[in-house]
Protein backbone atom coordinates (compact mmCIF):
# COMPACT_ATOMS: atom_id res chain seq x y z
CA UNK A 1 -12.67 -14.48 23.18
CA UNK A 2 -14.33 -17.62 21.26
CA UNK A 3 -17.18 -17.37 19.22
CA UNK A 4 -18.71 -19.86 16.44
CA UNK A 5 -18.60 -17.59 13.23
CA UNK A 6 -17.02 -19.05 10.72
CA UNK A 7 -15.27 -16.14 8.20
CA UNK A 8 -14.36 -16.42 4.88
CA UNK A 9 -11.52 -13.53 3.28
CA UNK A 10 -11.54 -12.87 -0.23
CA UNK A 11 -7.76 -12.25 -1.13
CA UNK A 12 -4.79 -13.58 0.44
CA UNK A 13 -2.65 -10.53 -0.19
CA UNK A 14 -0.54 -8.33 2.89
CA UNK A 15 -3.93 -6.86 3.42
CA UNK A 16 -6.18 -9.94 3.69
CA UNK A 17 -3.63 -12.04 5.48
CA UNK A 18 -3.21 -9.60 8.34
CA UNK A 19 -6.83 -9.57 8.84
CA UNK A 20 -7.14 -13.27 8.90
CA UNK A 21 -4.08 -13.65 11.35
CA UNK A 22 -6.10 -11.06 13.51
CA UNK A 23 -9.58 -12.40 13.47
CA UNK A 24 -8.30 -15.55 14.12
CA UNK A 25 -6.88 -14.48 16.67
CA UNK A 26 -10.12 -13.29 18.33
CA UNK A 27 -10.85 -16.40 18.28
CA UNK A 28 -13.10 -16.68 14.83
CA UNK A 29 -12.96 -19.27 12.64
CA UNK A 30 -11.26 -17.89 9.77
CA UNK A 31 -10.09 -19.69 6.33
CA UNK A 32 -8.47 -16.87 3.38
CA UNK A 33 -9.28 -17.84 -0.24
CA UNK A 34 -6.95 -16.74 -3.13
CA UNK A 35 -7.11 -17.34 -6.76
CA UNK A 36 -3.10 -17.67 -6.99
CA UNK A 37 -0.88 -20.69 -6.27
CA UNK A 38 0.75 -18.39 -2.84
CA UNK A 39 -0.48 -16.06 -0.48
CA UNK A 40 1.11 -12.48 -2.05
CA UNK A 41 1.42 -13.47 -5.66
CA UNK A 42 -0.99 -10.70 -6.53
CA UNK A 43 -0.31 -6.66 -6.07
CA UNK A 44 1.82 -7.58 -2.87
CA UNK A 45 4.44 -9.41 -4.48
CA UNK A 46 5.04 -6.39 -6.91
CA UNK A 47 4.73 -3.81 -4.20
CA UNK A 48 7.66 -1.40 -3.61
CA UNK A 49 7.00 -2.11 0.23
CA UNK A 50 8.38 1.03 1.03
CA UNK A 51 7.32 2.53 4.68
CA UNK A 52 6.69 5.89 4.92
CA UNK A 53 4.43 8.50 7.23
CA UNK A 54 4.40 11.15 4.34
CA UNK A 55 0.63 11.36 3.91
CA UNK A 56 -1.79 14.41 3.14
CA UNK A 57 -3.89 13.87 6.28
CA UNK A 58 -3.55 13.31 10.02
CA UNK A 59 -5.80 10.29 9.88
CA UNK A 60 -3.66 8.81 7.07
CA UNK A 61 -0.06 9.41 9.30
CA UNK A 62 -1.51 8.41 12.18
CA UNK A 63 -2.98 4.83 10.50
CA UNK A 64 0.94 4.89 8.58
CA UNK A 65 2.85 5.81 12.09
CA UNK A 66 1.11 2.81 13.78
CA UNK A 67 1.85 0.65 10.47
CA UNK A 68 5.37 1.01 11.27
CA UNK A 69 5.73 -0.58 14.51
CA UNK A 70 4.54 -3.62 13.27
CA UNK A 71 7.42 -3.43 10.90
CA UNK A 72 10.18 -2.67 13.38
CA UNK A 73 8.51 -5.43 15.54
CA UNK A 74 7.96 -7.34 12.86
CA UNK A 75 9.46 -11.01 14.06
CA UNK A 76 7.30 -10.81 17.83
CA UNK A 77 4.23 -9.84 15.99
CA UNK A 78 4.01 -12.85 13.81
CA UNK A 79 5.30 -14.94 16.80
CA UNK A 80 8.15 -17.01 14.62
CA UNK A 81 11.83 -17.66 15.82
CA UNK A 82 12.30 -18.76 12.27
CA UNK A 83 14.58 -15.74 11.23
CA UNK A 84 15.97 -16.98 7.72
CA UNK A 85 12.60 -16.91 6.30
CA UNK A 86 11.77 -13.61 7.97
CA UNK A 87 10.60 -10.20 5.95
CA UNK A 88 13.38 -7.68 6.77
CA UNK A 89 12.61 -4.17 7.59
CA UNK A 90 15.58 -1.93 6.55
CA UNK A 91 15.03 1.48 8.35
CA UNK A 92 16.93 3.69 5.95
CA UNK A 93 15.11 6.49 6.35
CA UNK A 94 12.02 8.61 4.22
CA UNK A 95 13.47 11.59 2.18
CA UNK A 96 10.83 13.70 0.86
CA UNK A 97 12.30 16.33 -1.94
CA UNK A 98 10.92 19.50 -1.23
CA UNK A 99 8.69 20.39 -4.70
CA UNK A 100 6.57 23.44 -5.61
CA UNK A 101 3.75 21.23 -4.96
CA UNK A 102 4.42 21.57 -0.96
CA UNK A 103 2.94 18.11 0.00
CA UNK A 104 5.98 18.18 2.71
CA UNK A 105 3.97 21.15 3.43
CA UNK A 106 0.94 19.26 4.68
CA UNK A 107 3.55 16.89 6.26
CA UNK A 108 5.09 18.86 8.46
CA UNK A 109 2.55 20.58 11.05
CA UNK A 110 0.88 16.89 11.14
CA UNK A 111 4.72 15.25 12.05
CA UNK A 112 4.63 17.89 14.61
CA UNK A 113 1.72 17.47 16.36
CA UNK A 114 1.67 13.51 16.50
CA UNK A 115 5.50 13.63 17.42
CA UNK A 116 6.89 12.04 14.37
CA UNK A 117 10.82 12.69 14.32
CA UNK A 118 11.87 14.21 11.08
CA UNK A 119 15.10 16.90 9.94
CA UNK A 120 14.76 19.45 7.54
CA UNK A 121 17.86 19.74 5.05
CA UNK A 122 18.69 22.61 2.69
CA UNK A 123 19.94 21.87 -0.59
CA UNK A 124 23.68 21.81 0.66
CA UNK A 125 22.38 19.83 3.78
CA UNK A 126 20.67 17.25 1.28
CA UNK A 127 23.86 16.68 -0.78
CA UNK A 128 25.97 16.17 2.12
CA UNK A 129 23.24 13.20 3.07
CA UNK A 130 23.36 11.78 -0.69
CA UNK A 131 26.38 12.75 -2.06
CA UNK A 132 25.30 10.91 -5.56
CA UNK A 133 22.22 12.73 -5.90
CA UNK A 134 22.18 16.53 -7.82
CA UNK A 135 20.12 19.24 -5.95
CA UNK A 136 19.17 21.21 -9.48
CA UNK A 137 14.97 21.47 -9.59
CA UNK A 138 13.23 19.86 -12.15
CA UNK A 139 9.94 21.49 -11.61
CA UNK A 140 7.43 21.16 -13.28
CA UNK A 141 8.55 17.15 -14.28
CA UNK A 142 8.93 16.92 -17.91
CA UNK A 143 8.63 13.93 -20.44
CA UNK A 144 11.84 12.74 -22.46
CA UNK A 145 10.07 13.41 -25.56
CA UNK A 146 10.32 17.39 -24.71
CA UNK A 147 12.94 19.49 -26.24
CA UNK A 148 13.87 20.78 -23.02
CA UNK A 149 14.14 17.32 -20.72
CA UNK A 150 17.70 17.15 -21.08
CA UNK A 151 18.42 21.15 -20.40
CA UNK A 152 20.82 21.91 -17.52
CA UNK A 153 18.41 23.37 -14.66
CA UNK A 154 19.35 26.71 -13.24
CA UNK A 155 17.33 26.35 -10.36
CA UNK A 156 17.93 24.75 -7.65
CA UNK A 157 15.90 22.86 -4.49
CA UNK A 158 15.26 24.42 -1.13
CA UNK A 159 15.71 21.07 0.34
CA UNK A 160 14.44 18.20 1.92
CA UNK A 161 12.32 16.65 4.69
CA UNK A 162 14.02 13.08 6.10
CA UNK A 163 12.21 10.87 8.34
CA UNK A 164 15.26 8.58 9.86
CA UNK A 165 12.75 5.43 11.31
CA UNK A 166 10.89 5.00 8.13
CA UNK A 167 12.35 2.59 4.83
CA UNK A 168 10.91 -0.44 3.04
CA UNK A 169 10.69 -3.65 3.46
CA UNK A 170 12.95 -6.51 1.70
CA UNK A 171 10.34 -8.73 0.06
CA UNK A 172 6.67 -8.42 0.67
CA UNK A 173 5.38 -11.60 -0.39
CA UNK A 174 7.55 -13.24 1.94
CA UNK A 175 5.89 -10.97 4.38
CA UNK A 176 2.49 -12.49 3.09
CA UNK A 177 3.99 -15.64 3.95
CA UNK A 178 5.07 -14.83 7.63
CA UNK A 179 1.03 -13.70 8.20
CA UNK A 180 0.12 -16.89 6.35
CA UNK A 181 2.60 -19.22 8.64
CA UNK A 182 1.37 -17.30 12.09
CA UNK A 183 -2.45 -17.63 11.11
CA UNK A 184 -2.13 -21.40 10.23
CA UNK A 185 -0.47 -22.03 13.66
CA UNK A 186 -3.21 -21.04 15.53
CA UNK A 187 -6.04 -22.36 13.27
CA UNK A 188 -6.80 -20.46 10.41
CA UNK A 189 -6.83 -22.19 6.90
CA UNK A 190 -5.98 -21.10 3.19
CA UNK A 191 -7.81 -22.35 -0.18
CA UNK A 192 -5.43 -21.22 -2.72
CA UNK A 193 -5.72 -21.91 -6.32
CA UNK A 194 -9.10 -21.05 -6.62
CA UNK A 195 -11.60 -18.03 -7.34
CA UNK A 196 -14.77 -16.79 -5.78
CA UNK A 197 -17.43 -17.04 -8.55
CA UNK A 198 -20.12 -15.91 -6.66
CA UNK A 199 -21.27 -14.51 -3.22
CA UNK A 200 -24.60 -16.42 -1.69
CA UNK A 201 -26.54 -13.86 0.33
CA UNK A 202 -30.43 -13.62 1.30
CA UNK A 203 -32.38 -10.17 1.19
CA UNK A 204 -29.89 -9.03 4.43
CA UNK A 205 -27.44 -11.18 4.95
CA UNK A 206 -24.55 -12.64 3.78
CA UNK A 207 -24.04 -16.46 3.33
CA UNK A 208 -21.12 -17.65 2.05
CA UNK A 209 -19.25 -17.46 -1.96
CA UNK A 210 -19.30 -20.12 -4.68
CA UNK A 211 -15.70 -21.23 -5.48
CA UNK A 212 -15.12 -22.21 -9.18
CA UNK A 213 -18.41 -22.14 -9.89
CA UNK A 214 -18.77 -25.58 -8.29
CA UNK A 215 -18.23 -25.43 -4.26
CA UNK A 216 -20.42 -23.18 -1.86
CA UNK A 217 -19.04 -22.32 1.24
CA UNK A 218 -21.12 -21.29 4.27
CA UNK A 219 -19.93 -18.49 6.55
CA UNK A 220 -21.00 -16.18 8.91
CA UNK A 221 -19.08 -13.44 7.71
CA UNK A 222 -17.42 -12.27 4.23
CA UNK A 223 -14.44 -10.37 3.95
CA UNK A 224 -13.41 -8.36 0.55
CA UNK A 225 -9.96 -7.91 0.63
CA UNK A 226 -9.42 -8.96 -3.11
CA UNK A 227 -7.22 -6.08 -4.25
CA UNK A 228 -7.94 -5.05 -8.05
CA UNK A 229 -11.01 -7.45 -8.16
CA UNK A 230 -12.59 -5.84 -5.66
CA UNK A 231 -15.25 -3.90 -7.43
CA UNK A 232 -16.70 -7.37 -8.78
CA UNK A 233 -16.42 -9.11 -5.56
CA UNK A 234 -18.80 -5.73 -4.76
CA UNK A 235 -20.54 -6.32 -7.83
CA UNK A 236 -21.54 -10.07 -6.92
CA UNK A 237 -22.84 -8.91 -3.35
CA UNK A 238 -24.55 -6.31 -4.64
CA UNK A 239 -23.24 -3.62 -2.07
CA UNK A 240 -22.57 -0.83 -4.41
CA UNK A 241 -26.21 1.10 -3.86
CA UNK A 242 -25.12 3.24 -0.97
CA UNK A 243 -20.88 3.69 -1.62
CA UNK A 244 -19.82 7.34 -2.29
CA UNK A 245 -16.66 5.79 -3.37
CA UNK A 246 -16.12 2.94 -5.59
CA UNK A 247 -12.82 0.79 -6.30
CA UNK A 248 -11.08 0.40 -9.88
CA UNK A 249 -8.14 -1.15 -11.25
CA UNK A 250 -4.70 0.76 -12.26
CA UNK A 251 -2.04 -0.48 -14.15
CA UNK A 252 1.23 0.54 -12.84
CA UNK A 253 4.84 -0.12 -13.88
CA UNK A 254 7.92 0.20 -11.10
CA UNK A 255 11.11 -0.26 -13.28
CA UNK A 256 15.02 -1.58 -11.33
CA UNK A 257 18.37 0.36 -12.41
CA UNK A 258 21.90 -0.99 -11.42
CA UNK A 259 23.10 2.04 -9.22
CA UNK A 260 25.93 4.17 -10.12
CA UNK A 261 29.26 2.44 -10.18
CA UNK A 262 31.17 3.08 -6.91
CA UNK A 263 28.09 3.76 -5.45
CA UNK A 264 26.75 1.43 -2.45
CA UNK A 265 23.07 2.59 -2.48
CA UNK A 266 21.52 -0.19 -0.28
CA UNK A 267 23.96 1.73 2.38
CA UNK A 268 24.23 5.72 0.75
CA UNK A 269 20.57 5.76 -0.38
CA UNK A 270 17.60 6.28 1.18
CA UNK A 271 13.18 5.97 0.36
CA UNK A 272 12.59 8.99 -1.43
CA UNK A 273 9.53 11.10 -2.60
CA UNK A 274 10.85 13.51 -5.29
CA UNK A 275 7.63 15.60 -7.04
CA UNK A 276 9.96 17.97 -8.34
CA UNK A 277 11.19 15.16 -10.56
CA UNK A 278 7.98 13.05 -10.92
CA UNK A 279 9.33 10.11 -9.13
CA UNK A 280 9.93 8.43 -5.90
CA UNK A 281 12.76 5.42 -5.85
CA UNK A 282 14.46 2.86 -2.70
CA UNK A 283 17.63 1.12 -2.88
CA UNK A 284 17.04 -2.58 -3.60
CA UNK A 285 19.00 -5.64 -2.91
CA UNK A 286 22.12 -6.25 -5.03
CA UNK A 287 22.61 -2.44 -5.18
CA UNK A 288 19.70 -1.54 -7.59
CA UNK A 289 16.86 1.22 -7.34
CA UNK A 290 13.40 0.75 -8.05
CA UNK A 291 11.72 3.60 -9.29
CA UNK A 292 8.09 4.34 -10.06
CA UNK A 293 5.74 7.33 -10.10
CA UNK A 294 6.12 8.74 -13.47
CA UNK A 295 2.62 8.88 -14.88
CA UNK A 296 1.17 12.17 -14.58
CA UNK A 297 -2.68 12.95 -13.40
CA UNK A 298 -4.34 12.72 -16.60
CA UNK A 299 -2.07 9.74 -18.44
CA UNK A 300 -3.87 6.84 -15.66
CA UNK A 301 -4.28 3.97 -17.76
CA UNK A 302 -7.83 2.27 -15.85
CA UNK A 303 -8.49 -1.53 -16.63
CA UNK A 304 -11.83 -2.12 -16.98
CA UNK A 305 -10.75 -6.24 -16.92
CA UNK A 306 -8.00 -7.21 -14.15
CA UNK A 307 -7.42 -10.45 -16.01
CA UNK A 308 -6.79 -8.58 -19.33
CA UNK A 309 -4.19 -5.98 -19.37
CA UNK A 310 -0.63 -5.81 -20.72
CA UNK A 311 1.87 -6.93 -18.41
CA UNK A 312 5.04 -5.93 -20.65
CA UNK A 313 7.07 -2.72 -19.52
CA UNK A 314 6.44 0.15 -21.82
CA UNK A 315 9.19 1.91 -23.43
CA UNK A 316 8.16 5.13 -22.86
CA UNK A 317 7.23 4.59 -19.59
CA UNK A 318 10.69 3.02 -18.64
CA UNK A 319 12.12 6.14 -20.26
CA UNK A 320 10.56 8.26 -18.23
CA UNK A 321 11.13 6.68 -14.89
CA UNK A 322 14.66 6.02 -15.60
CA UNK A 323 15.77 9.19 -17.44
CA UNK A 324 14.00 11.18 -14.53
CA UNK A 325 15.77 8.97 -11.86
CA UNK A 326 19.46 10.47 -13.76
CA UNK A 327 19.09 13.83 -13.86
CA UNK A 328 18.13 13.38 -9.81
CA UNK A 329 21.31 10.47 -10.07
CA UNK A 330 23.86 11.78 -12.33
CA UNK A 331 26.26 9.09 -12.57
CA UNK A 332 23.33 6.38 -13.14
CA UNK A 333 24.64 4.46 -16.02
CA UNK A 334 21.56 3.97 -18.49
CA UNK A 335 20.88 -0.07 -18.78
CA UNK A 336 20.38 -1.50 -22.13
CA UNK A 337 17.97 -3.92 -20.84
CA UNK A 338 14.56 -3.00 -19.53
CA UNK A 339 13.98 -4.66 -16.17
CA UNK A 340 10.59 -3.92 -13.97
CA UNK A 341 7.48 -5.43 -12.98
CA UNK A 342 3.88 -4.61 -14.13
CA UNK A 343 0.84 -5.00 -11.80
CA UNK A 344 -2.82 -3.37 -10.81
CA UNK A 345 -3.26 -1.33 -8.38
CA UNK A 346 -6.83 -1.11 -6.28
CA UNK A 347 -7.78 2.61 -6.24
CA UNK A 348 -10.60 4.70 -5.03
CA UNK A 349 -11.28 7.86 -6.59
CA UNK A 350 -9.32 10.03 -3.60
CA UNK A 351 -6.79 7.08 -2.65
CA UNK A 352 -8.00 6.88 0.56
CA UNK A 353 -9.01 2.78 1.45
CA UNK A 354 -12.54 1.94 2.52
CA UNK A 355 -11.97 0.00 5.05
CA UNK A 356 -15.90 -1.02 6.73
CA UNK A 357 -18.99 -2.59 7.06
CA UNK A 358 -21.26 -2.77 3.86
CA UNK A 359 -25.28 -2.30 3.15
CA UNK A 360 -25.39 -6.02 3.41
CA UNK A 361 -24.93 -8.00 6.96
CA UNK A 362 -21.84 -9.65 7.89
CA UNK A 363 -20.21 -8.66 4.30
CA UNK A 364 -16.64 -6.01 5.28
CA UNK A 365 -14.43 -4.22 2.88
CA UNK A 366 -10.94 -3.69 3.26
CA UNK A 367 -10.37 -2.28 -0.24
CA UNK A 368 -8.90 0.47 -2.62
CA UNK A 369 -5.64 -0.70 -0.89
CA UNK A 370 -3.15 -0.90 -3.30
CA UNK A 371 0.07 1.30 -3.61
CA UNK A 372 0.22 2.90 -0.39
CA UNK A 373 -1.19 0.53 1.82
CA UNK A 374 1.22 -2.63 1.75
CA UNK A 375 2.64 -0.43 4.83
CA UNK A 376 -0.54 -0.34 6.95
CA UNK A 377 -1.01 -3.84 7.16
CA UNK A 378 -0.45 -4.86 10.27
CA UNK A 379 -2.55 -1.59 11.94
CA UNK A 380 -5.21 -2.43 9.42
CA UNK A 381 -5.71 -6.07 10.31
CA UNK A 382 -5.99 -5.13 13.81
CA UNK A 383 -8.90 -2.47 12.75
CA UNK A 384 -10.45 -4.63 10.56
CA UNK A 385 -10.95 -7.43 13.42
CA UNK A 386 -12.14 -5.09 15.48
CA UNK A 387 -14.49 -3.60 13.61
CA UNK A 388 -15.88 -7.19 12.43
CA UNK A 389 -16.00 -8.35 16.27
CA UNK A 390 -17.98 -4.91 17.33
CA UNK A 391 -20.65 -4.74 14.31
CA UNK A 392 -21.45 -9.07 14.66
CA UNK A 393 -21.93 -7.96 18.65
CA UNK A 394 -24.45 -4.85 17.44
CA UNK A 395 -22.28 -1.61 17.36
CA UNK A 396 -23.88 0.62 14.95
CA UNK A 397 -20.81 1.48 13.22
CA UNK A 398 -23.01 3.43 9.97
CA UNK A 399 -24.66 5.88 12.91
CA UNK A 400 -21.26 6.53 15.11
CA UNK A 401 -18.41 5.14 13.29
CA UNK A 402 -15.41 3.18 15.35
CA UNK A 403 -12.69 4.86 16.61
CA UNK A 404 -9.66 2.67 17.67
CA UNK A 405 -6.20 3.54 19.42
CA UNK A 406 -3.36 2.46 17.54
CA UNK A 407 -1.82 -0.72 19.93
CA UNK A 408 2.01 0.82 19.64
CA UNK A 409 1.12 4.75 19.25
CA UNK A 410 -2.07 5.21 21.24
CA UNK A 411 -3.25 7.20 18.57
CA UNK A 412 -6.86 7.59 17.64
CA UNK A 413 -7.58 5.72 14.39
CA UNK A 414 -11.11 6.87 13.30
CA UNK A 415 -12.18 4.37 10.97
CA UNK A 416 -15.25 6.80 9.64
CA UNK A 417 -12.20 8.39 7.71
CA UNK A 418 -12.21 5.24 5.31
CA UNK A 419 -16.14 4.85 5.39
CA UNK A 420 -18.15 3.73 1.98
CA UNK A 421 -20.44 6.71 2.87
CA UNK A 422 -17.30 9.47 3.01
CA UNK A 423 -17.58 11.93 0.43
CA UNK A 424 -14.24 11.95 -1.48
CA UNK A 425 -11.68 13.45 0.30
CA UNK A 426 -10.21 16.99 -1.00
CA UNK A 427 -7.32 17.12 1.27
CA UNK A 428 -5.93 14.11 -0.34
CA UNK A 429 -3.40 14.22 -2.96
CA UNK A 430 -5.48 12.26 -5.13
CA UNK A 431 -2.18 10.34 -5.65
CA UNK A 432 0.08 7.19 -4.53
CA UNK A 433 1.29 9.49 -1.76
CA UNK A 434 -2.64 9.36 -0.21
C-alpha cells in the first residue's frame, strides 16, 4: 500500500522504532525524532528486557504471547543476515514464585485457555530446577532495616509456576538498533540529537512539531511514543481534555550482583517473579543477576521533571534488592561495590499502555510503556500501524474500537483495552507485572 502522509514519531525507543519500521512499511513516509545521540539511549537501554506472559489480564497475555514470537523470530522480522550485531533472545524460561498475593493465580486459568505451555512445581520440584535458590517464604517482603529481615523463615513456598519459551533479551538497545537498521533500509529516516519543542496543530488537526525551538516540520501524522516525556508531548498538543488515564514519570533502580561462586546462572538460572520476596531477577551476561522490584506500593518516588531526577543508586534501595535477592540466593556473596542503573519509567495510573488515537486528528499515543512493555514491541508496532492506517482511511476507532489478530498467535488483540477513554483497570496489579 502507498500513500503520501508523511509521519513524524516522537521517541526513538523499542516502542517508537517498531512503529516506525511498521508504518513504513505500509508504505508511509515515516522519519523518528529522538532527543539522544542513538536510537534506545533512553528507558530501553536500561530495560531488564525480560519476556514474560505473566500478566493480570487476558488482553495483556495475549498482546505479551504475540510479543514473543517476534523475539524467537527475531533475525527474519527485522530482515538482516547481519548476525554479530543481532539482539539475542535467550529462552530460559519465566519462573513465577508462588506468593500469598496469588497473581500466578490470575495466570493460570488465562495460560489455559489461550494455550500457553507452563509446569507447576512444588517447593521440592522448584529446588530440584534451581538448586541455588532456598524455598523458605518470605511473605509479607520485609525491609533490611526491620529487626526481623534476617530471621530464619519457618515457612516454606507451595511452589512455582515456569513458563519454559519465555526469558529476556541480551541487550535492548541493540535491539533499538536492529528496528532502526531495518526501517532505514526501506526508507524511513531518524533526526537524533534533537527535541520536540513544540507540536503545530490547527483547531482539529495536527501539523507537524517544532524541533529546538528553531525547525518546524510538516506532517500528516504525529506519533507520541516519547516514553517518560510523554505527558508534555500531551501537554503541547493539548490532548489531555478527554483521557481517563494520564502518563507520569517513575524513577526506578535495577541493581547487578556477581552470582554465587560455582554457580553458572546464565545456564542454572532462570526470569523470575518472586512477590513473596519483593523482587523479580534474570541471569545476565558474565554470570551476574539483575534484580529490581523492591519498592513497595506506597514508597513510588514520581518525577514531576524527567530531566531532573537523581540518577545515583540509593543505598537503601540497593540493600533491599540485593539483601532480598540472598535470602532467595543463599550463597550470593554480598559485593562491596554498588553496581546498577537508574532510569524513568512511563506509567499510567493502572500500568496498562494507552496505545490510540487522540481528541486531536492525525495525533496517536503509544504511551505509559515503560517497564513491562520493552517485550511487546514488535506486536505493538504492528497495532499501532494499523490503527494509524484505519483511522487516516475513516474507521471510527472512539465509537467501535479496533480489534486486531495477533500475526503469529491469531489471537484477538482488542486495542479498546489500552484506550485514553478506559476507566482504570481494577483487574490490574497496579504494578510492573501489568
Amino acid at each position: 500500500m502507498n500513500t503520501n502522509k508523511k509521519v513524524l514519531i516522537i521517541g526513538a525507543g523499542i516502542i517508537g522504532c517498531a512503529i516506525t519500521f511498521e508504518l513504513q512499511k505500509k508504505g508511509y513516509t515515516v522519519t523518528c525524532i529522538d532527543k539522544h545521540q542513538k536510537v534506545g539511549w533512553g528507558s530501553t537501554s536500561n530495560s531488564t528486557a525480560i519476556i514474560r506472559t505473566c500478566y493480570s489480564t487476558v488482553e495483556g497475555v495475549s498482546l505479551a504471547y504475540e510479543g514473543t514470537f517476534y523475539w524467537k523470530n527475531w533475525q527474519k522480522y527485522v530482515q538482516t543476515n547481519n548476525t554479530s550485531n543481532l539482539a539475542q533472545y535467550v529462552e530460559c524460561g519465566m519462573t513465577q514464585i508462588m506468593a500469598p498475593d496469588n497473581h500466578w493465580k490470575k495466570v493460570l486459568p488465562i495460560y489455559d485457555q489461550l494455550g500457553i505451555e507452563y509446569q507447576l512445581f512444588d517447593s521440592k520440584e522448584l529446588i530440584s530446577k534451581f538448586p541455588f535458590m532456598s524455598a523458605s517464604s518470605y511473605w509479607p517482603p520485609s525491609l533490611p532495616s526491620e529487626d526481623n529481615f534476617w530471621e530464619e523463615s519457618t515457612q516454606i513456598l507451595p511452589g512455582a509456576m515456569y513458563a519454559p519459551n519465555e526469558g529476556y533479551v541480551t541487550d535492548p538497545q541493540l535491539a533499538a538498533e536492529n528496528l532502526q537498521e531495518a526501517s532505514e533500509k526501506i526508507g524511513a529516516k531518524f533526526i537524533l540529537g534533537q527535541s520536540v519543542t513544540d507540536i503545530i496543530k490547527d483547531q482539529k488537526q495536527v501539523l507537524g512539531i517544532t524541533l529546538d525551538n528553531t525547525q518546524n516540520i510538516l506532517a500528516d501524522i504525529v506519533i507520541n511514543a516519547s516514553g517518560p516525556y510523554s505527558f508534555i508531548i500531551n501537554d503541547m498538543a493539548g490532548v489531555k481534555s478527554d483521557m481517563r488515564v494520564s502518563t507520569k514519570p517513575l524513577r526506578e533502580e535495577v541493581h547487578c550482583v556477581p552470582a554465587p561462586p560455582g554457580i553458572d546462572i546464565q545456564k542454572l538460572g532462570s526470569s523470575t517473579s518472586d512477590n513473596d520476596n519483593g523482587i523479580y531477577f534474570r541471569p545476565e551476561s558474565g554470570n551476574m543477576i539483575l534484580v529490581g522490584g523492591g519498592k513497595s506500593p506506597d514508597d513510588k518516588e514520581w518525577i514531576e521533571d524527567p530531566n531532573s531526577f537523581n540518577r545515583n543508586i540509593t543505598e537503601s534501595l540497593w540493600k533491599t534488592q540485593v539483601y532480598r535477592l540472598a535470602k532467595r540466593i543463599p550463597e550470593l556473596q554480598i559485593p562491596n561495590e554498588k553496581i546498577g542503573v537508574v532510569d524513568l519509567y512511563d506509567v499510567t495510573e493502572d500500568w496498562i499502555p494507552i496505545y490510540d488515537r487522540s481528541e486531536l486528528d492525525g495525533f496517536y499515543m503509544a504511551i505509559g510503556t515503560s517497564g513491562n512493555q520493552f517485550k511487546n514491541a514488535g506486536a505493538v508496532g504492528y497495532l499501532m500501524a494499523n490503527l494509524v492506517d484505519k483511522c487516516e482511511h475513516g474507521y471510527n476507532h472512539d465509537e467501535n474500537p479496533l480489534a486486531i489478530k495477533g500475526k503469529f498467535t491469531n489471537l484477538e488483540l482488542n486495542l479498546g483495552f489500552y484506550s485514553r477513554l478506559r476507566n482504570i483497570n481494577k483487574k490490574s496489579s497496579m504494578s510492573v507485572l501489568g
